[in-house]
Protein backbone atom coordinates (compact mmCIF):
# COMPACT_ATOMS: atom_id res chain seq x y z
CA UNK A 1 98.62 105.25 53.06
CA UNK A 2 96.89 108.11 52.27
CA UNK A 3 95.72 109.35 48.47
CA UNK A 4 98.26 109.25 45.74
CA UNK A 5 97.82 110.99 42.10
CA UNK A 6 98.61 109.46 39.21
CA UNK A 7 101.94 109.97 38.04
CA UNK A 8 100.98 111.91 35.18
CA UNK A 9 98.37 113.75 37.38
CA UNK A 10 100.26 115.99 39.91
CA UNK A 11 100.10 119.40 37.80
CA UNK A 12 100.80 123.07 39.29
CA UNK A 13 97.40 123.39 41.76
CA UNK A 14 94.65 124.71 41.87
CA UNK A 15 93.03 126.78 45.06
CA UNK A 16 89.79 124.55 46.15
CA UNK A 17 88.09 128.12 46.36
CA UNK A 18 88.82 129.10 42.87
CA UNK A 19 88.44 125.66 40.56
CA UNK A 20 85.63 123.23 40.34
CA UNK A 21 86.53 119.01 40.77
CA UNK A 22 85.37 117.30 38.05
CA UNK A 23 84.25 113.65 38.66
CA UNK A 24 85.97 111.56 35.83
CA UNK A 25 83.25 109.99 33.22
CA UNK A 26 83.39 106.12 33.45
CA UNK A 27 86.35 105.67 30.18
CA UNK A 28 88.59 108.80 32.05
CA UNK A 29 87.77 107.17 35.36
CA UNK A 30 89.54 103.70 34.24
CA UNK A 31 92.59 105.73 33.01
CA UNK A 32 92.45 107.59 35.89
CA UNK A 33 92.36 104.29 38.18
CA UNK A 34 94.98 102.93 36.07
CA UNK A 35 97.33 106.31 36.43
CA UNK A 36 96.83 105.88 40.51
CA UNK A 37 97.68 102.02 40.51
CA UNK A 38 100.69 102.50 38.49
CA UNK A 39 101.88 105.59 39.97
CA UNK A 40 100.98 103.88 43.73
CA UNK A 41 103.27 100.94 43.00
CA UNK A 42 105.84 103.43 41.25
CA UNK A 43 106.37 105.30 44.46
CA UNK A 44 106.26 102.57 47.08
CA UNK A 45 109.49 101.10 45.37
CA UNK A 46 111.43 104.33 45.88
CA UNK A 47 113.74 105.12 48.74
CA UNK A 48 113.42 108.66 48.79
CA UNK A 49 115.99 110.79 50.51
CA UNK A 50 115.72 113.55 53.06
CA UNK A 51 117.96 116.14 52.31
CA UNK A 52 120.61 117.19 49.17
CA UNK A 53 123.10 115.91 51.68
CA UNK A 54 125.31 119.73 51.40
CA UNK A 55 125.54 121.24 54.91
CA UNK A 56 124.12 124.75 55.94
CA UNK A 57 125.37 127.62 54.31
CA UNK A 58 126.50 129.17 57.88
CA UNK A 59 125.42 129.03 61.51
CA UNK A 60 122.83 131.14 61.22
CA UNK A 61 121.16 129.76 58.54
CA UNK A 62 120.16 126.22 60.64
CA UNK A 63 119.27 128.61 63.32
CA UNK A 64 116.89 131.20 61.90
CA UNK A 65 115.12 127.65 60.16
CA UNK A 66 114.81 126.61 63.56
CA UNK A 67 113.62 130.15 65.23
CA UNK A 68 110.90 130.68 62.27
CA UNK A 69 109.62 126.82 63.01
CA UNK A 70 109.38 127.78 66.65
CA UNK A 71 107.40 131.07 65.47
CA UNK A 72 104.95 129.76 63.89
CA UNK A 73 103.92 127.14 66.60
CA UNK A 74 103.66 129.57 68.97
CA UNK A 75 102.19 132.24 67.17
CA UNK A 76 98.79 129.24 66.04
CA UNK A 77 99.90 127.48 69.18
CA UNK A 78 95.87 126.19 69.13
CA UNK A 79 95.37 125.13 65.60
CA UNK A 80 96.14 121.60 64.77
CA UNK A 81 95.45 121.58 60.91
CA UNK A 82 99.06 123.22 59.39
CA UNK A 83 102.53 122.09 59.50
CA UNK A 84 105.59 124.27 59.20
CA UNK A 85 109.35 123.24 58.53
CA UNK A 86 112.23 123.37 56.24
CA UNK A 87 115.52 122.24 55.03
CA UNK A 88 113.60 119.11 53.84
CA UNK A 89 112.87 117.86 50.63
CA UNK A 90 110.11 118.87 48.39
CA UNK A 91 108.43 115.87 45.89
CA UNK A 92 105.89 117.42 43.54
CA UNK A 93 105.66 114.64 41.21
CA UNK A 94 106.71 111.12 40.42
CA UNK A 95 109.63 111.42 37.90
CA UNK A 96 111.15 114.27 39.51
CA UNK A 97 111.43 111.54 42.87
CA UNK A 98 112.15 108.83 40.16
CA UNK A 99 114.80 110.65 38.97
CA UNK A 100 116.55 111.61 42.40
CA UNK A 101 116.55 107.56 43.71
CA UNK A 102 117.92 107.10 40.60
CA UNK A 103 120.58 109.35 40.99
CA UNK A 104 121.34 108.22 44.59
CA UNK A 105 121.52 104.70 43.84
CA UNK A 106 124.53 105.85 40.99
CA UNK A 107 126.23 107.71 43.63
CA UNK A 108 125.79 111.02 41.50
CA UNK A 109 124.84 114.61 43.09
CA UNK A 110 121.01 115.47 43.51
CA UNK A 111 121.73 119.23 43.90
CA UNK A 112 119.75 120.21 40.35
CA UNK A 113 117.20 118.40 41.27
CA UNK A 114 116.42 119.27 45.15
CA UNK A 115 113.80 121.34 46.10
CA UNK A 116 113.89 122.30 49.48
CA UNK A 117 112.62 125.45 50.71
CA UNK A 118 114.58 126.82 53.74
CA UNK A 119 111.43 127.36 55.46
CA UNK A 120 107.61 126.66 54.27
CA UNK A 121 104.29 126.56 56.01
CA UNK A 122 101.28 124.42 54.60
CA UNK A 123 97.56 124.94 56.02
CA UNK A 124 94.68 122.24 55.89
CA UNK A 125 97.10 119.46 56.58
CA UNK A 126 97.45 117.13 59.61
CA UNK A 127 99.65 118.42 62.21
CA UNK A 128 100.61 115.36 64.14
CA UNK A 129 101.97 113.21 60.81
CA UNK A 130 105.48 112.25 61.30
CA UNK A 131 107.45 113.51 58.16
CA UNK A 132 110.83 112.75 56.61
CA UNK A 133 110.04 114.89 53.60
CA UNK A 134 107.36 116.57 51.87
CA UNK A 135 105.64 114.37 48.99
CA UNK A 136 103.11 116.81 47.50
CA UNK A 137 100.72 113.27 45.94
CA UNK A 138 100.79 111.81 50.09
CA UNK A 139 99.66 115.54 51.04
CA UNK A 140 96.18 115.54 49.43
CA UNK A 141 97.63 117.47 46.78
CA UNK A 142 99.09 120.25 49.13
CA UNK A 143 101.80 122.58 48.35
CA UNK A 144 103.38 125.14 50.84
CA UNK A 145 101.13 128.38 51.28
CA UNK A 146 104.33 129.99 52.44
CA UNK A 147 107.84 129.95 51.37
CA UNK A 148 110.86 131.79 52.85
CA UNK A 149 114.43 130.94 51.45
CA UNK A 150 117.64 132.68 53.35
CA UNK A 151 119.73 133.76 50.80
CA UNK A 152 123.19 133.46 50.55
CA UNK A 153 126.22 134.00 47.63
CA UNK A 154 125.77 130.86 45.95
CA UNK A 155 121.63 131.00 45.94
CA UNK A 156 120.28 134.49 45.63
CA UNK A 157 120.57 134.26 41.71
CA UNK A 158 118.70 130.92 41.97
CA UNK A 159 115.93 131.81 44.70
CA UNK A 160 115.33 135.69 42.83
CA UNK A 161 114.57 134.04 39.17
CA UNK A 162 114.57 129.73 39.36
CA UNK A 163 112.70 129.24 42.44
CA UNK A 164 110.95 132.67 41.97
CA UNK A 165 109.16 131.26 38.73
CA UNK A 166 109.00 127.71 40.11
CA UNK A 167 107.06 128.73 43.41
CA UNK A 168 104.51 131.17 41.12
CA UNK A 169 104.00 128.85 38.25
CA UNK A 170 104.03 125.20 39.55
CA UNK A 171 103.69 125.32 43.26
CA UNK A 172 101.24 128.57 43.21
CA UNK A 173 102.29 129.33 46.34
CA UNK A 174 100.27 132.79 47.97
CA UNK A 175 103.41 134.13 49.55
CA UNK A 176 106.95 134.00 48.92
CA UNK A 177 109.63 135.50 51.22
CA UNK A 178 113.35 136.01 50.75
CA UNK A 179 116.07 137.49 53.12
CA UNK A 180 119.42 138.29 53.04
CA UNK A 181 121.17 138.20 56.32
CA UNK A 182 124.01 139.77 55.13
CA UNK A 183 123.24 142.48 53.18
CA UNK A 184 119.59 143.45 55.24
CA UNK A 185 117.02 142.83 52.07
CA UNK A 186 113.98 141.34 53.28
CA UNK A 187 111.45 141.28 50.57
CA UNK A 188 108.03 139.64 50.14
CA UNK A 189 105.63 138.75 47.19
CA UNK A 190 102.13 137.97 47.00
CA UNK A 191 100.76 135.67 44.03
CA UNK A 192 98.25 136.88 41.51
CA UNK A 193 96.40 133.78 40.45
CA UNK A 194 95.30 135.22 37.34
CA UNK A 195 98.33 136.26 35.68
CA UNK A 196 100.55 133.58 37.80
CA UNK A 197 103.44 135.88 39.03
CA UNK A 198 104.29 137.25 41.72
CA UNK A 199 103.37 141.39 43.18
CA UNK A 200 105.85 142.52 45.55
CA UNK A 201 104.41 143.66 48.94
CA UNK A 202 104.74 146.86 49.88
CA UNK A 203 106.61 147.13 53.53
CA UNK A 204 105.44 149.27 56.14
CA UNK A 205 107.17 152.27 58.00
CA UNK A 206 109.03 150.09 59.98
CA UNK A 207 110.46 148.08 56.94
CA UNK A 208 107.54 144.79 57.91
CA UNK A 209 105.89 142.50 55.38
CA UNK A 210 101.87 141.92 56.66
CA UNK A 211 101.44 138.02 55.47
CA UNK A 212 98.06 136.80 54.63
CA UNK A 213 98.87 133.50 55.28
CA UNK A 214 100.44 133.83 58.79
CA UNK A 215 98.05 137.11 60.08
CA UNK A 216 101.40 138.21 61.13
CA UNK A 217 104.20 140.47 60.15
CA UNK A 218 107.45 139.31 58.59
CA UNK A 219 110.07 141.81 60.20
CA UNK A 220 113.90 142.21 60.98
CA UNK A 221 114.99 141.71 64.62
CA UNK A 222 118.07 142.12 65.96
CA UNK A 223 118.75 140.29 69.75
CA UNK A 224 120.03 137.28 71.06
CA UNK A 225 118.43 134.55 70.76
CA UNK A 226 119.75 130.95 71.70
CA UNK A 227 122.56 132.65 73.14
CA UNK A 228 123.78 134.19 69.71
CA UNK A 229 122.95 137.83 68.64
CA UNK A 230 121.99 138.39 64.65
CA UNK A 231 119.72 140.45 62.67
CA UNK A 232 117.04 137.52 62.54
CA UNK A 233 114.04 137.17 60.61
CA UNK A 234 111.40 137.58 63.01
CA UNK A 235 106.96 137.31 63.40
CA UNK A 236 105.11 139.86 65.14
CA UNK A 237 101.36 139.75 65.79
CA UNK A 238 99.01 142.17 64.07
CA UNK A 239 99.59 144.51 67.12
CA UNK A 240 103.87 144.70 66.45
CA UNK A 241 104.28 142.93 69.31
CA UNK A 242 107.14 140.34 69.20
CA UNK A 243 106.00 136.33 68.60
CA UNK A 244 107.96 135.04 71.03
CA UNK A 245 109.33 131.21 70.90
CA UNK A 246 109.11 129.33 74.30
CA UNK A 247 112.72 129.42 75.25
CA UNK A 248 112.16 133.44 75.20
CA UNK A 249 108.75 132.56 77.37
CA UNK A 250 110.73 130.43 79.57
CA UNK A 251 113.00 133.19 80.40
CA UNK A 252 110.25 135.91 80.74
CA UNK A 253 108.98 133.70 82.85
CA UNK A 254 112.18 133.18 85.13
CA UNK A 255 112.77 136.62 85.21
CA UNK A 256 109.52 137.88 86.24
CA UNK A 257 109.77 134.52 89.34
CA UNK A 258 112.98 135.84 90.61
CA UNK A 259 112.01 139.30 90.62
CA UNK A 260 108.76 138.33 92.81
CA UNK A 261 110.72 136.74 94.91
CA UNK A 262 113.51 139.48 95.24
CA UNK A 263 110.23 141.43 96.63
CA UNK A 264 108.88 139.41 98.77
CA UNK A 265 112.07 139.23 100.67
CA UNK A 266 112.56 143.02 100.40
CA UNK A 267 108.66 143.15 101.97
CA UNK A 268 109.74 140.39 104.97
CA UNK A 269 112.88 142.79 105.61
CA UNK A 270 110.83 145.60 105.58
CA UNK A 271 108.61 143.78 108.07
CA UNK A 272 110.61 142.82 110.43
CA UNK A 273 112.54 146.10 110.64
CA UNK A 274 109.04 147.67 111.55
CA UNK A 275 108.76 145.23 114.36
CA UNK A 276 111.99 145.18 115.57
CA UNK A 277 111.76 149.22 115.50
């Protein structure tokens, strides 16, 4: 099992690059031993669920999750230290997971108490690790570097001010994206570690958000994609060009077969009318 803190231990983070770890003196280490062991055996009696159990807000919704999870693979399709997903539960410490099995096991609804980002990318993490949710004390202490939420009616107000202050203050997350399929607004914030809030990022000419995190621009696309045509959220490299997820490479890659064969047949025609002539 890998590292777990202590239950009164998992705090907002700090960046490796910008704090110091200080080794525990021999009295703190003993509290600190006896924070793991009781936290450790805290956790391992949970059964933690996977999602609020509320379905998607629309169609489009579980498939933009779904296209910006396909982005992001393909766009670090040879790094094997990040993981990207969403619509998944988010444990940052023990009581707030204490208090969800609690609520499960009464039957009562865990909405107030789910955190789930829609969409959320985490770097310096194993890739391979099967995951039914995100447990921030089984992650090395890793919170999302990214976070986009889709908005909708019912969540702007929250993901604009709750999650806005949640993500800055707690999680300290570098970038935070929201995007409103509906209405058009795409907007982006980068974290200022001193002050702890959030500075907007400024979009370019074509309306794109350059992320940090991703080397990539956050844009607005509108095509089909999985056979159903939306304004969706898209990544393009540093150069504009489209990331493109492999369904879209498989059918670049049809298209550019049958179109090699159309002229190769046109050349054998062509051919054979010069030796028939």
């Amino acid at each position: 099992m890998a590292k777990i803190a202590p239950a009164k231990q998992v705090k907002p983070r700090k960046r490796a690059a910008q704090t110091k770890v200080q080794v525990p003196t021999d009295p703190e280490l003993d509290a600190w031993l006896h924070g793991f062991l009781e936290a450790t055996e805290r956790i391992r009696k949970l059964d933690l669920p996977e999602d609020d159990g509320e379905p998607m807000e629309s169609e489009w919704h579980y498939f933009q999750i779904g296209v910006l999870i396909q982005s992001v693979y393909s766009l670090w399709h040879d790094r094997r230290d990040f993981y990207a997903g969403g619509n998944m539960f988010l444990y940052y410490d023990v009581e707030q997971a204490e208090e969800i099995s609690s609520l499960v096991k009464q039957g009562l609804p865990i909405r107030t108490r789910y955190k789930g980002p829609d969409f959320f990318v985490v770097t310096g993490v194993e890739a391979t690790k099967p995951r039914r949710y995100w447990a921030v004390w089984d992650e090395g202490g890793r919170y999302p570097d990214l976070i986009v939420e889709l908005l909708s009616p019912s969540t702007a107000h929250k993901d604009k001010h709750e999650n806005r202050e949640l993500y800055a203050k707690v999680f300290r997350v570098p970038e935070y994206f929201w995007y409103d399929q509906d209405t058009g607004e795409l907007a982006g914030f980068r974290l200022d570690f001193a002050k702890l809030e959030y500075e907007p990022i400024v979009p370019d000419e074509r309306g794109w958000l350059w992320s940090k995190v991703l080397g990539a621009y956050i844009g607005v696309w509108e095509g089909e994609v999985l056979n159903r045509r939306y304004r969706w959220l898209r990544l393009f490299d540093a150069d504009g060009n489209l990331v493109l997820i492999d369904r879209e490479r498989e059918a670049i890659a049809r298209a550019r077969a049958e179109a090699a064969e159309r002229r190769i047949a046109e050349l054998e025609a062509e051919l054979r009318r010069l030796r028939e002539g």
